[in-house]
PDB file of N, CA and C in Angstrom:
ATOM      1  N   UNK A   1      45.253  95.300 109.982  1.00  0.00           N
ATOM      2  CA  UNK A   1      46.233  95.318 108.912  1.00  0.00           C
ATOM      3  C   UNK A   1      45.888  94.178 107.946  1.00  0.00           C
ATOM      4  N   UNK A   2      46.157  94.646 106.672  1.00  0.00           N
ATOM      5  CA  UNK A   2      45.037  93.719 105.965  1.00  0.00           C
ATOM      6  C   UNK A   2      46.799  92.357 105.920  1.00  0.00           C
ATOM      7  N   UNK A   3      46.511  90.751 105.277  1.00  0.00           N
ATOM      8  CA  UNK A   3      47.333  90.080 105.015  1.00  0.00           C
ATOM      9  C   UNK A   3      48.599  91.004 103.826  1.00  0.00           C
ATOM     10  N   UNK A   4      48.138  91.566 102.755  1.00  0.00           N
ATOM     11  CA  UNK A   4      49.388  91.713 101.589  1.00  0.00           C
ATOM     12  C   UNK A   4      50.508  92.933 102.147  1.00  0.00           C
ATOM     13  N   UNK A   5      49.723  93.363 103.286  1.00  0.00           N
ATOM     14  CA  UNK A   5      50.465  94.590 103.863  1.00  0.00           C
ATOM     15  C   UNK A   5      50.887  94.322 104.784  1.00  0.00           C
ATOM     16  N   UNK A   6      50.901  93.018 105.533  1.00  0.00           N
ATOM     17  CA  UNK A   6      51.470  92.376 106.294  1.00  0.00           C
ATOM     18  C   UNK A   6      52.752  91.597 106.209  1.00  0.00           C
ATOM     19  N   UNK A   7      52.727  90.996 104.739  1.00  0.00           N
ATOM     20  CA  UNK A   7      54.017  90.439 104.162  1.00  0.00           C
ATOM     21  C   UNK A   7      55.097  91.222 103.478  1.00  0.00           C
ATOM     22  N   UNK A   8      53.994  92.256 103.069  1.00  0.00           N
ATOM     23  CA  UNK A   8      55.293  93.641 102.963  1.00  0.00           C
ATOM     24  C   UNK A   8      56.535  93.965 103.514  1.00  0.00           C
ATOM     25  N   UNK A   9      55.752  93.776 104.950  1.00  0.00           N
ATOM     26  CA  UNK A   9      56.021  94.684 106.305  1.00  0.00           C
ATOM     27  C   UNK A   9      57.382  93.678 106.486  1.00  0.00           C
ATOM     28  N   UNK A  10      56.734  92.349 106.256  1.00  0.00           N
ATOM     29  CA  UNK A  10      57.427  91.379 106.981  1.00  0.00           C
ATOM     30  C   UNK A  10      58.759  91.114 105.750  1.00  0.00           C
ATOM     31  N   UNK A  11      58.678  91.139 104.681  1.00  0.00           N
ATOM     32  CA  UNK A  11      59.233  91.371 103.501  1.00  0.00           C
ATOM     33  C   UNK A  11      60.992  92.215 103.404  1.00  0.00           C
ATOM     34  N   UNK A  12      59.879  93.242 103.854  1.00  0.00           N
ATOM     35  CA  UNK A  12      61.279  94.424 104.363  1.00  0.00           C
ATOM     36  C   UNK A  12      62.038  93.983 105.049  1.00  0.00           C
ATOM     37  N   UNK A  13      61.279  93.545 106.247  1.00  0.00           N
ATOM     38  CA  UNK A  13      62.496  93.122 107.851  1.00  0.00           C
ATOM     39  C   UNK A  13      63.813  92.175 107.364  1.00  0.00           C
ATOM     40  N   UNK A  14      62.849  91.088 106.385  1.00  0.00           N
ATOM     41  CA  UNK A  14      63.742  90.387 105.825  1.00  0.00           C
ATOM     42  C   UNK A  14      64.393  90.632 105.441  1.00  0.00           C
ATOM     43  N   UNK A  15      64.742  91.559 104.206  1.00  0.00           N
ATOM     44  CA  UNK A  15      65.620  91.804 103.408  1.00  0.00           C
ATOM     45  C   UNK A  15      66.659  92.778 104.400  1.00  0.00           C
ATOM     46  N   UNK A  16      65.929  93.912 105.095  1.00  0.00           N
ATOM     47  CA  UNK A  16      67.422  94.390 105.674  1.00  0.00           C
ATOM     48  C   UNK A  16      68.008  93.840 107.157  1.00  0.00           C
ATOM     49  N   UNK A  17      67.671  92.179 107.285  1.00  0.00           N
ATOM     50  CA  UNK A  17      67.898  91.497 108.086  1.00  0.00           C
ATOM     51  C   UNK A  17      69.155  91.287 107.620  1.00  0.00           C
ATOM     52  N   UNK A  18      68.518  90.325 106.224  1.00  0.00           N
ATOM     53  CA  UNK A  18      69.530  90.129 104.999  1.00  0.00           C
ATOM     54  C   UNK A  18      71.384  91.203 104.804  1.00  0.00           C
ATOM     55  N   UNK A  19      70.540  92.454 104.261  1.00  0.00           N
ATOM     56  CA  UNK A  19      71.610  92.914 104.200  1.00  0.00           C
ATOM     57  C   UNK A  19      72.239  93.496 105.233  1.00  0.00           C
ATOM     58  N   UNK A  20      71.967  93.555 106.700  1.00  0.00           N
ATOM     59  CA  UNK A  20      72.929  93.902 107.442  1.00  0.00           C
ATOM     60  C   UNK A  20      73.921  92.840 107.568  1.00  0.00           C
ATOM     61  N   UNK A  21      73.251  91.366 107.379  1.00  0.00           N
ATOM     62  CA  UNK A  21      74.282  90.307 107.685  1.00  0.00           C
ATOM     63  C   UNK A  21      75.174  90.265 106.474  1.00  0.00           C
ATOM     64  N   UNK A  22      74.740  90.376 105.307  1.00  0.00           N
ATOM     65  CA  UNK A  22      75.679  90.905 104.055  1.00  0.00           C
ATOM     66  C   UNK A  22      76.883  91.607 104.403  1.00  0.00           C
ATOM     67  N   UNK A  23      76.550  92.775 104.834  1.00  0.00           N
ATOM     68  CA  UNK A  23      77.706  93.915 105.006  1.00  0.00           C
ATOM     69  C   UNK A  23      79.004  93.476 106.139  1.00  0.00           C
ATOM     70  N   UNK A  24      77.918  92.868 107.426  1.00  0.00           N
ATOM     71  CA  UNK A  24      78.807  93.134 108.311  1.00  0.00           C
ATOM     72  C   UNK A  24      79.586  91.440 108.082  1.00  0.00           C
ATOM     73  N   UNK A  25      79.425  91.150 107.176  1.00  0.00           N
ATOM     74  CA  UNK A  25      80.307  89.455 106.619  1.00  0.00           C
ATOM     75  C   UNK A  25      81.276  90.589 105.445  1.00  0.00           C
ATOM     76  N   UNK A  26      81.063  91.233 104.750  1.00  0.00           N
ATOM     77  CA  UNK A  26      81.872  91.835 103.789  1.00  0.00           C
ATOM     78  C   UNK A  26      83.275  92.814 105.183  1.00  0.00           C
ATOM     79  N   UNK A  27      82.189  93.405 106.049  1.00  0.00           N
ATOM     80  CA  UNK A  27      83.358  94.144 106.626  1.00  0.00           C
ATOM     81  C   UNK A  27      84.437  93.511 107.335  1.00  0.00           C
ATOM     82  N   UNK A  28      83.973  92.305 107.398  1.00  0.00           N
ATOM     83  CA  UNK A  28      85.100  91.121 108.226  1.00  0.00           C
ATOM     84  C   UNK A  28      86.243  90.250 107.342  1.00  0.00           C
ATOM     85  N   UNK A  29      85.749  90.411 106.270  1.00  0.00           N
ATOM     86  CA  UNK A  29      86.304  90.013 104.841  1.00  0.00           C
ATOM     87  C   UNK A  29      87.402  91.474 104.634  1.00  0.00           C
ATOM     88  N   UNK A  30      86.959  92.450 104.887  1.00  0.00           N
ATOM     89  CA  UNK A  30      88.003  93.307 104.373  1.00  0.00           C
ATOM     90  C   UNK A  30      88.732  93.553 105.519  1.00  0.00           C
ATOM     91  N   UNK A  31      88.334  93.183 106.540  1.00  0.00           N
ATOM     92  CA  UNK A  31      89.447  93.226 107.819  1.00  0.00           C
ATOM     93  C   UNK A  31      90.714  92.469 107.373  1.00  0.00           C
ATOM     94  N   UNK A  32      90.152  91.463 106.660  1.00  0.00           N
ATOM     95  CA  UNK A  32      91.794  90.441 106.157  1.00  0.00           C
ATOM     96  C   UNK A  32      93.366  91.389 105.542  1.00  0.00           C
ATOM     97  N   UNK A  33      92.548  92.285 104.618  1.00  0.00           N
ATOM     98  CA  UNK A  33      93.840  93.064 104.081  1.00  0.00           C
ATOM     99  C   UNK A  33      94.176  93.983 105.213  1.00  0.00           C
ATOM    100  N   UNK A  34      93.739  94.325 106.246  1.00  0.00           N
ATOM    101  CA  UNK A  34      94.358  95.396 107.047  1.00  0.00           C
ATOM    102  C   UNK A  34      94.886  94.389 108.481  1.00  0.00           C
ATOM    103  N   UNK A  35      94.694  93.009 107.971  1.00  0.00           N
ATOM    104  CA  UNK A  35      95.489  92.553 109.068  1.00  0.00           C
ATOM    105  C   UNK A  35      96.638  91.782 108.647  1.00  0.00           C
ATOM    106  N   UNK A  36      97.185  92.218 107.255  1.00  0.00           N
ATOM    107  CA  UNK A  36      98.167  91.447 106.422  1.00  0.00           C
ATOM    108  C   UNK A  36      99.444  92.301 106.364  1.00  0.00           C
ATOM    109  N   UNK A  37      98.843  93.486 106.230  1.00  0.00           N
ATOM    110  CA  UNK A  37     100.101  94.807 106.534  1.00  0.00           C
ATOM    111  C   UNK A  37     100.684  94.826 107.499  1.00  0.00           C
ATOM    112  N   UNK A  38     101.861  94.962 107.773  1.00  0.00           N
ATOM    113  CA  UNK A  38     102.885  95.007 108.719  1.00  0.00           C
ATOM    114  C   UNK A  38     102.472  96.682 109.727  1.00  0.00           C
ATOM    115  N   UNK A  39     102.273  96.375 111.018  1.00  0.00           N
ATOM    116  CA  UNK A  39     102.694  97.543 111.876  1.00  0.00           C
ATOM    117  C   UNK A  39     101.220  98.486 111.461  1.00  0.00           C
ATOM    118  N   UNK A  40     100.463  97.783 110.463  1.00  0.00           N
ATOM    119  CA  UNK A  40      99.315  98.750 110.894  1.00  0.00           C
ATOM    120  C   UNK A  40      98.553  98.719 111.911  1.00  0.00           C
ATOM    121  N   UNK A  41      98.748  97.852 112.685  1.00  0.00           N
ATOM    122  CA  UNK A  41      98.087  98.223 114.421  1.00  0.00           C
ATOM    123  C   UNK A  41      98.495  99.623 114.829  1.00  0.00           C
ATOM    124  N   UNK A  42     100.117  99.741 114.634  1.00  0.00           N
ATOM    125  CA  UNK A  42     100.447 101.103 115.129  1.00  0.00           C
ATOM    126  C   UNK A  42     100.129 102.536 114.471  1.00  0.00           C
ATOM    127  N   UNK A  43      99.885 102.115 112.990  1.00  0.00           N
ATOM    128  CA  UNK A  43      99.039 103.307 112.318  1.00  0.00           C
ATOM    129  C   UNK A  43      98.139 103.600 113.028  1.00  0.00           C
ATOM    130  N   UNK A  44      97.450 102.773 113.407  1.00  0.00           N
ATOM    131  CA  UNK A  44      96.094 103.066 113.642  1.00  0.00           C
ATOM    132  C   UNK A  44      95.995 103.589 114.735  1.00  0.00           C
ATOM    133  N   UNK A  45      96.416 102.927 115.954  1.00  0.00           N
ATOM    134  CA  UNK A  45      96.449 103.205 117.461  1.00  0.00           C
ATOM    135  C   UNK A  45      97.008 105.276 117.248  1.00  0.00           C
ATOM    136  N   UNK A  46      97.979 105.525 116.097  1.00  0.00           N
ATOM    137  CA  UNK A  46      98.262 106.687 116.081  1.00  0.00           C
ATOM    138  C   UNK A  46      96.843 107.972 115.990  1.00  0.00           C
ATOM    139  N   UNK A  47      96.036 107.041 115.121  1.00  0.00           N
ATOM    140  CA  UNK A  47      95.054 107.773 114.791  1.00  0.00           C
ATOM    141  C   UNK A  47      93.567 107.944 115.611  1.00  0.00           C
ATOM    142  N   UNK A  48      93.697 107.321 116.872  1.00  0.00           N
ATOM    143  CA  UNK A  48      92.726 106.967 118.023  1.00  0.00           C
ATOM    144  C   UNK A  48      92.857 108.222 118.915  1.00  0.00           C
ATOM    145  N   UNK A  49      92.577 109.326 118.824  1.00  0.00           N
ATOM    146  CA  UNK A  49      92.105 110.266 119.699  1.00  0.00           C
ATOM    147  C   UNK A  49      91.866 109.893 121.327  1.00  0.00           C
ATOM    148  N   UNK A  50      91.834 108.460 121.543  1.00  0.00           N
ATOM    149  CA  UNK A  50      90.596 108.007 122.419  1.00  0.00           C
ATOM    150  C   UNK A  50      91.919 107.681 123.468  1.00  0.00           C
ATOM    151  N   UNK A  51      93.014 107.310 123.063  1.00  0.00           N
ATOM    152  CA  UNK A  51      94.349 106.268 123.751  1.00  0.00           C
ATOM    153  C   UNK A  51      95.179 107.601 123.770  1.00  0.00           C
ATOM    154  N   UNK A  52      96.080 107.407 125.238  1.00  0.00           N
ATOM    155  CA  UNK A  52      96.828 107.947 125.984  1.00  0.00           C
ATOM    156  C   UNK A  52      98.233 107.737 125.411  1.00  0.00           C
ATOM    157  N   UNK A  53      98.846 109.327 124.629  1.00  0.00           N
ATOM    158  CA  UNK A  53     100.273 108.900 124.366  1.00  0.00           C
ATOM    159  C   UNK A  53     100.827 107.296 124.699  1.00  0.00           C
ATOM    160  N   UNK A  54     101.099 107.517 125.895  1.00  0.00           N
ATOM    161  CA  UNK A  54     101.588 106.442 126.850  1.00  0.00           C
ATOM    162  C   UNK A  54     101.152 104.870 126.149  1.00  0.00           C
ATOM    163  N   UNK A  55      99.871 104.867 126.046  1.00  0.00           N
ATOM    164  CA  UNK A  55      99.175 103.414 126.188  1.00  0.00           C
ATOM    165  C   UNK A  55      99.317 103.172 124.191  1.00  0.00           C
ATOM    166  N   UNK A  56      99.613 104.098 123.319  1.00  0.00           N
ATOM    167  CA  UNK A  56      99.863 104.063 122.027  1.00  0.00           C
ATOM    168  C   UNK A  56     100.887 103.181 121.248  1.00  0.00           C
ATOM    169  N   UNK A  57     101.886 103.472 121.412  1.00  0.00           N
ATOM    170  CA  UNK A  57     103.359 102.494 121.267  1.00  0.00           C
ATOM    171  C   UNK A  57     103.848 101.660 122.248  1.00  0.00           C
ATOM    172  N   UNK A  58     103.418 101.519 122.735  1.00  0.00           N
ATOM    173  CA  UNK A  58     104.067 100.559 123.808  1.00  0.00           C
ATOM    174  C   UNK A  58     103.277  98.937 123.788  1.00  0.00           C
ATOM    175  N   UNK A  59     104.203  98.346 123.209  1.00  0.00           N
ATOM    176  CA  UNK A  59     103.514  97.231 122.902  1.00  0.00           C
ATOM    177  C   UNK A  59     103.266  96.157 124.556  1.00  0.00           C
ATOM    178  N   UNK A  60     102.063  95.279 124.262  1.00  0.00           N
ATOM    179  CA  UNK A  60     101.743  94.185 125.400  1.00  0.00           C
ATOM    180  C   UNK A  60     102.669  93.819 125.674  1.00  0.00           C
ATOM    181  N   UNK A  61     102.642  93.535 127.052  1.00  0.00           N
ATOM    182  CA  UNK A  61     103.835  92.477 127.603  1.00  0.00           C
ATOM    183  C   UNK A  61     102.762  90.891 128.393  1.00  0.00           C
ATOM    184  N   UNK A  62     103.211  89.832 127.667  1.00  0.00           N
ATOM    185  CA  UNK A  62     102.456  88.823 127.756  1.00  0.00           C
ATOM    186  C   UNK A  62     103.318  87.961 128.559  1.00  0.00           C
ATOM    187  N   UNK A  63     102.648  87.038 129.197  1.00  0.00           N
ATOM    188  CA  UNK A  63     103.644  86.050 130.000  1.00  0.00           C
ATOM    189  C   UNK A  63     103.844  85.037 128.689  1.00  0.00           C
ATOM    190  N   UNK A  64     104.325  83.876 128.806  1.00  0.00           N
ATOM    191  CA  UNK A  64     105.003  82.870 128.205  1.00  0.00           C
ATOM    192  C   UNK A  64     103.872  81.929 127.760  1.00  0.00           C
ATOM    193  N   UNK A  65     102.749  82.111 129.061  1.00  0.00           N
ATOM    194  CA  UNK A  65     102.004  80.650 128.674  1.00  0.00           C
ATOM    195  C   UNK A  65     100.599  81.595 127.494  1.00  0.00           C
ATOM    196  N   UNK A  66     100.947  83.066 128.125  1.00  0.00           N
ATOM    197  CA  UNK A  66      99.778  84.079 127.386  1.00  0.00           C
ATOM    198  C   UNK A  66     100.277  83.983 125.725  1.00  0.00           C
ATOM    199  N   UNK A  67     101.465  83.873 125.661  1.00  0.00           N
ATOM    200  CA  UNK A  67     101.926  84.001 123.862  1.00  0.00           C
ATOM    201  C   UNK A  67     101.665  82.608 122.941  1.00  0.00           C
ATOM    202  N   UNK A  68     101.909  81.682 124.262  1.00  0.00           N
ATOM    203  CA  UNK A  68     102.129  79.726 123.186  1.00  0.00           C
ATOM    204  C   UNK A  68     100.534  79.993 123.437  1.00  0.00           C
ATOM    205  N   UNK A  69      99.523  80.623 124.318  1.00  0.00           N
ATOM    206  CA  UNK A  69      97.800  80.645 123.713  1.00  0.00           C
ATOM    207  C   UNK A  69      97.299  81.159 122.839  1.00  0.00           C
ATOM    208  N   UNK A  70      97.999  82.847 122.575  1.00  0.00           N
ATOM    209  CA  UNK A  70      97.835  83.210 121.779  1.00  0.00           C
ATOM    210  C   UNK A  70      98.226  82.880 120.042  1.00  0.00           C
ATOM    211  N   UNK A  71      99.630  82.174 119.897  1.00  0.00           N
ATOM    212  CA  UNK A  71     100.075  81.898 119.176  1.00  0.00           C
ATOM    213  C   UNK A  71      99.130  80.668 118.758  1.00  0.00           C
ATOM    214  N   UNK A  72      98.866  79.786 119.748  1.00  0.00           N
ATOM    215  CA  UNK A  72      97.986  78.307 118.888  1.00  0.00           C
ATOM    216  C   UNK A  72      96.919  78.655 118.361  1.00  0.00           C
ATOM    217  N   UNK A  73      96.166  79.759 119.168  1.00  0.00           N
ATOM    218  CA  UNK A  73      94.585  80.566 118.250  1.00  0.00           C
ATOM    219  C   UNK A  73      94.935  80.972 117.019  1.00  0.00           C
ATOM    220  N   UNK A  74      96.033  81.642 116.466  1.00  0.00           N
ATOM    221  CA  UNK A  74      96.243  82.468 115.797  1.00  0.00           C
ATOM    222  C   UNK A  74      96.551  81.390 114.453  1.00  0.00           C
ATOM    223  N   UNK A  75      96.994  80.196 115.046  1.00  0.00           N
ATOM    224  CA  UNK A  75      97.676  78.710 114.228  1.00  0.00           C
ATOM    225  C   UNK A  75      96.527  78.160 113.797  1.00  0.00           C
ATOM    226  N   UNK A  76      95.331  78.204 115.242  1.00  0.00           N
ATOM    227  CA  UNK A  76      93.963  77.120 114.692  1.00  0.00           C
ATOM    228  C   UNK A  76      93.039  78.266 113.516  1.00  0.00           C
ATOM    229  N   UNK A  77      92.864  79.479 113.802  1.00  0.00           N
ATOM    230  CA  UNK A  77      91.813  79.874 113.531  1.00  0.00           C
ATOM    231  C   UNK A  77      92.781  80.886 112.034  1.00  0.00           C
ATOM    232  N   UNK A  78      93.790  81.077 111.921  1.00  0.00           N
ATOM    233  CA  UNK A  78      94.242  81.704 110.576  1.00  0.00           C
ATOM    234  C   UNK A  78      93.942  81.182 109.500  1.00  0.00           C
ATOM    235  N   UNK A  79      94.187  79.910 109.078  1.00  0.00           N
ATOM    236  CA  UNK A  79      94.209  79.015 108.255  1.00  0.00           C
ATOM    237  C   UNK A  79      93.193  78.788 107.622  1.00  0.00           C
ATOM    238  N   UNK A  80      91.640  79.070 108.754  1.00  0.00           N
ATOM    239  CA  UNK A  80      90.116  78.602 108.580  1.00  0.00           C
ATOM    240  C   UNK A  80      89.984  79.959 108.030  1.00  0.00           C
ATOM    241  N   UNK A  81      90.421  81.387 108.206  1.00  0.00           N
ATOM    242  CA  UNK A  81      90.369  82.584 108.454  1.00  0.00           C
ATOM    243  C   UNK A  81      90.258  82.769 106.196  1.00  0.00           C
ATOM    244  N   UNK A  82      91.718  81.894 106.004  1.00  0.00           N
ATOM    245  CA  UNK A  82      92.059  81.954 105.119  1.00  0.00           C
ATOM    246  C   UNK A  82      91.111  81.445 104.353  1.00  0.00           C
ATOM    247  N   UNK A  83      90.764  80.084 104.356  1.00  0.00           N
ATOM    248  CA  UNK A  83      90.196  79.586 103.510  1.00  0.00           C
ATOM    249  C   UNK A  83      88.374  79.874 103.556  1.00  0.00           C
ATOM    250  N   UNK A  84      88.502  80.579 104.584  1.00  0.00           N
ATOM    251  CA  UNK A  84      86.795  81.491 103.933  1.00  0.00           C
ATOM    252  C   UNK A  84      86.967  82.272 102.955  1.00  0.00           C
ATOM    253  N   UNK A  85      87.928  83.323 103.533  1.00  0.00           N
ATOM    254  CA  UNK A  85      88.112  84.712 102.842  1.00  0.00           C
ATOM    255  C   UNK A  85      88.438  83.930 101.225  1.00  0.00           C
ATOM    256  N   UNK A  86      89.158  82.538 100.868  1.00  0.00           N
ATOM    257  CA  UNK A  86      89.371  81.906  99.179  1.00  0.00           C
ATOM    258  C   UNK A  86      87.993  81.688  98.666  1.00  0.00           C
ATOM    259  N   UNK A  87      87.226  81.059  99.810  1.00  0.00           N
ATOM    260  CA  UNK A  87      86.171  80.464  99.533  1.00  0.00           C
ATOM    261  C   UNK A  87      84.780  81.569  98.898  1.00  0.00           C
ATOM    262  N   UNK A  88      84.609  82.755  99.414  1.00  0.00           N
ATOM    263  CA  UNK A  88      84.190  83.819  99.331  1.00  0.00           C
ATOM    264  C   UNK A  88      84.561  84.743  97.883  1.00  0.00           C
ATOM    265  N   UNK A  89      85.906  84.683  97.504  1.00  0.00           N
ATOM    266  CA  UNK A  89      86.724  85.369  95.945  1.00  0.00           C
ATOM    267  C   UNK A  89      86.180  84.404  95.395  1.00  0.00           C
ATOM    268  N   UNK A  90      86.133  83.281  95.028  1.00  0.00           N
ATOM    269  CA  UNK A  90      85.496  82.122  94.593  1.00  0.00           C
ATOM    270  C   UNK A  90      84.361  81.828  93.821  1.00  0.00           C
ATOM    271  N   UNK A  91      83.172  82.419  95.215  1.00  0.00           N
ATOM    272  CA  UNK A  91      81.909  82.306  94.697  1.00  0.00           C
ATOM    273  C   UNK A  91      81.815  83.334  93.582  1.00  0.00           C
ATOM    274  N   UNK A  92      82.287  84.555  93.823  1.00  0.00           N
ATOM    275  CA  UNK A  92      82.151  85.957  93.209  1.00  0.00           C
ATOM    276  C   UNK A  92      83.269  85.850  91.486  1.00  0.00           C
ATOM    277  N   UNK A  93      84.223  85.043  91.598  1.00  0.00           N
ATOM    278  CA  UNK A  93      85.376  85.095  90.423  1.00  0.00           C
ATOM    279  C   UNK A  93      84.314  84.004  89.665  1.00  0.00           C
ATOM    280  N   UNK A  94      84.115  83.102  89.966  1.00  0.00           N
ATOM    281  CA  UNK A  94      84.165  81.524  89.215  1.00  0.00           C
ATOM    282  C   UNK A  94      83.009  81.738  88.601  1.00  0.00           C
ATOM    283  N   UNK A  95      81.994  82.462  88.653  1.00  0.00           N
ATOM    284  CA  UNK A  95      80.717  82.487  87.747  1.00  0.00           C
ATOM    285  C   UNK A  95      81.109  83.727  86.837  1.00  0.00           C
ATOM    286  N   UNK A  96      82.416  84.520  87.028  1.00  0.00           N
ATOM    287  CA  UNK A  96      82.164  85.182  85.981  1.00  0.00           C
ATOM    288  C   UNK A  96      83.518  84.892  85.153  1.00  0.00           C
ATOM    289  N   UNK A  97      84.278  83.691  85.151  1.00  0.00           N
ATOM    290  CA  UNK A  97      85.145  83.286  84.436  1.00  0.00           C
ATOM    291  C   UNK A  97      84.673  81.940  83.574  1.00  0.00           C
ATOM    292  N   UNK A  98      83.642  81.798  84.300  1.00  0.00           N
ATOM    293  CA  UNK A  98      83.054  79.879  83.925  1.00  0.00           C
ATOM    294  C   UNK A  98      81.527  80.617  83.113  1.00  0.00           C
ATOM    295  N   UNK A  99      81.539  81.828  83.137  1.00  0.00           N
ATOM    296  CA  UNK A  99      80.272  81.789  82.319  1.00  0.00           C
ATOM    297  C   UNK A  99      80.071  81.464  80.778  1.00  0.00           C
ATOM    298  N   UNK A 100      81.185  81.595  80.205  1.00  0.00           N
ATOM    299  CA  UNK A 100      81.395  81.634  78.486  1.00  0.00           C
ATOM    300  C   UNK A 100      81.599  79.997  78.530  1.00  0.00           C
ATOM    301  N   UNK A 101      81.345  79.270  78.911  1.00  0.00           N
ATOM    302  CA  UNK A 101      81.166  77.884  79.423  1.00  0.00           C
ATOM    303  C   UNK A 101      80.166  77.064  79.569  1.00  0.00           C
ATOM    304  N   UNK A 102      79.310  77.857  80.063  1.00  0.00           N
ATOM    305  CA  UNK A 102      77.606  77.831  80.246  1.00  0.00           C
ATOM    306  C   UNK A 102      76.870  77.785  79.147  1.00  0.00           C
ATOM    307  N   UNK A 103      76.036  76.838  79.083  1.00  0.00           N
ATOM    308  CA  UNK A 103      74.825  77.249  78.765  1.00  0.00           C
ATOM    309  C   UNK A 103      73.986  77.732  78.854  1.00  0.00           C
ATOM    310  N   UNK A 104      73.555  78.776  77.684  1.00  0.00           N
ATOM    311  CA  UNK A 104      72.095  79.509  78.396  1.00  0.00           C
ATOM    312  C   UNK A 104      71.259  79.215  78.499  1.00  0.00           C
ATOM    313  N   UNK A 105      71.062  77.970  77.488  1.00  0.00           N
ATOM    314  CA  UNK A 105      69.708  77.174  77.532  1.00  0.00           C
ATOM    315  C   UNK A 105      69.545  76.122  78.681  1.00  0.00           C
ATOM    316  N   UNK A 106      69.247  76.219  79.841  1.00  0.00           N
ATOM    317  CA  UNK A 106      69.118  75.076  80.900  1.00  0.00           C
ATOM    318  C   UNK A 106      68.309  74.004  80.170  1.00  0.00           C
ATOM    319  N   UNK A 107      67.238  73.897  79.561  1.00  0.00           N
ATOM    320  CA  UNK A 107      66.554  72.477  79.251  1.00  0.00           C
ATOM    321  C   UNK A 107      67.739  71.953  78.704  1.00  0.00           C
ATOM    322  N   UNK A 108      68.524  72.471  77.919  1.00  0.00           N
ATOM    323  CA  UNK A 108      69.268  71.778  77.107  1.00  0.00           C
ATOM    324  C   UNK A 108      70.265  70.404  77.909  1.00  0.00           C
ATOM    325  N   UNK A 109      70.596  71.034  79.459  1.00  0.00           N
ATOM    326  CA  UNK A 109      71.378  69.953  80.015  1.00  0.00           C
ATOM    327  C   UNK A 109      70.325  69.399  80.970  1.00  0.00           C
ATOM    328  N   UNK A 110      69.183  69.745  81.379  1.00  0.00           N
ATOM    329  CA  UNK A 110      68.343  69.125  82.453  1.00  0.00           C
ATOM    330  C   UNK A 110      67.338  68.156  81.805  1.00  0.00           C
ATOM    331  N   UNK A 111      67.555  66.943  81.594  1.00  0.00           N
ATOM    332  CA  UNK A 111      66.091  66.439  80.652  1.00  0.00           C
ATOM    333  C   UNK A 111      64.653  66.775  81.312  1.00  0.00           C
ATOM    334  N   UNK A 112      63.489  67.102  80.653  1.00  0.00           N
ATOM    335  CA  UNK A 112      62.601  66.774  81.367  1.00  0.00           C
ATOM    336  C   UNK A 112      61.876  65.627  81.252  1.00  0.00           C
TER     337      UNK A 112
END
C-alpha cells in the first residue's frame, strides 16, 4: 500500500471516529429536553412493546437510603448536566451574534 493511500485510509477512520463522537455528544444534549418534560418516562414506557402491562405504570419503590442516593446524584451531577448543555448553545449562538463585531481582517488585530 503505497504511503498517500495510507493516510487516506487513515484519514477516513479519523473523521468518522470524529463524527460518531459528534453525534452521540449531540444525542445526549438532546436527551436534556426529554428529561425536562413532566411524566414523559410514562409516555414512553407506554410505547415499549418490550415491558409487561404490569411492569409499565407502576412506579419504583425505593428504600429511604436508595432515594437521599439517588436524590444527591441527581443534586451533584444536574447542575454540571446544566452547565454543559449552556456551555455547548454558547459555542454555537456567540459566533453568530459576535460576528458583526469581528473583524475580517485578522492582520489588522494580530501585529506581525
Amino acid at each position: 500500500m503505497s504511503q498517500p493511500l495510507r493516510e487516506h485510509l487513515c484519514q477516513i477512520i479519523k473523521m468518522s471516529m470524529f463524527e460518531c463522537d459528534f453525534l452521540m455528544g449531540m444525542s445526549s444534549y438532546s436527551s436534556f429536553f426529554r428529561s425536562v418534560l413532566s411524566r414523559i418516562d410514562r409516555w414512553h414506557s407506554t410505547m415499549l412493546p418490550s415491558l409487561r402491562p404490569s411492569k409499565q405504570f407502576r412506579p419504583l419503590i425505593f428504600s429511604a437510603k436508595q432515594r437521599a442516593k439517588r436524590r444527591g446524584i441527581a443534586w451533584t451531577y444536574g447542575p454540571l448536566y446544566v452547565v454543559l448543555i449552556v456551555a455547548f448553545v454558547m459555542l454555537v449562538v456567540r459566533p453568530l451574534v459576535f460576528s458583526k463585531f469581528m473583524t475580517k481582517n485578522i492582520t489588522k488585530v494580530i501585529p506581525s
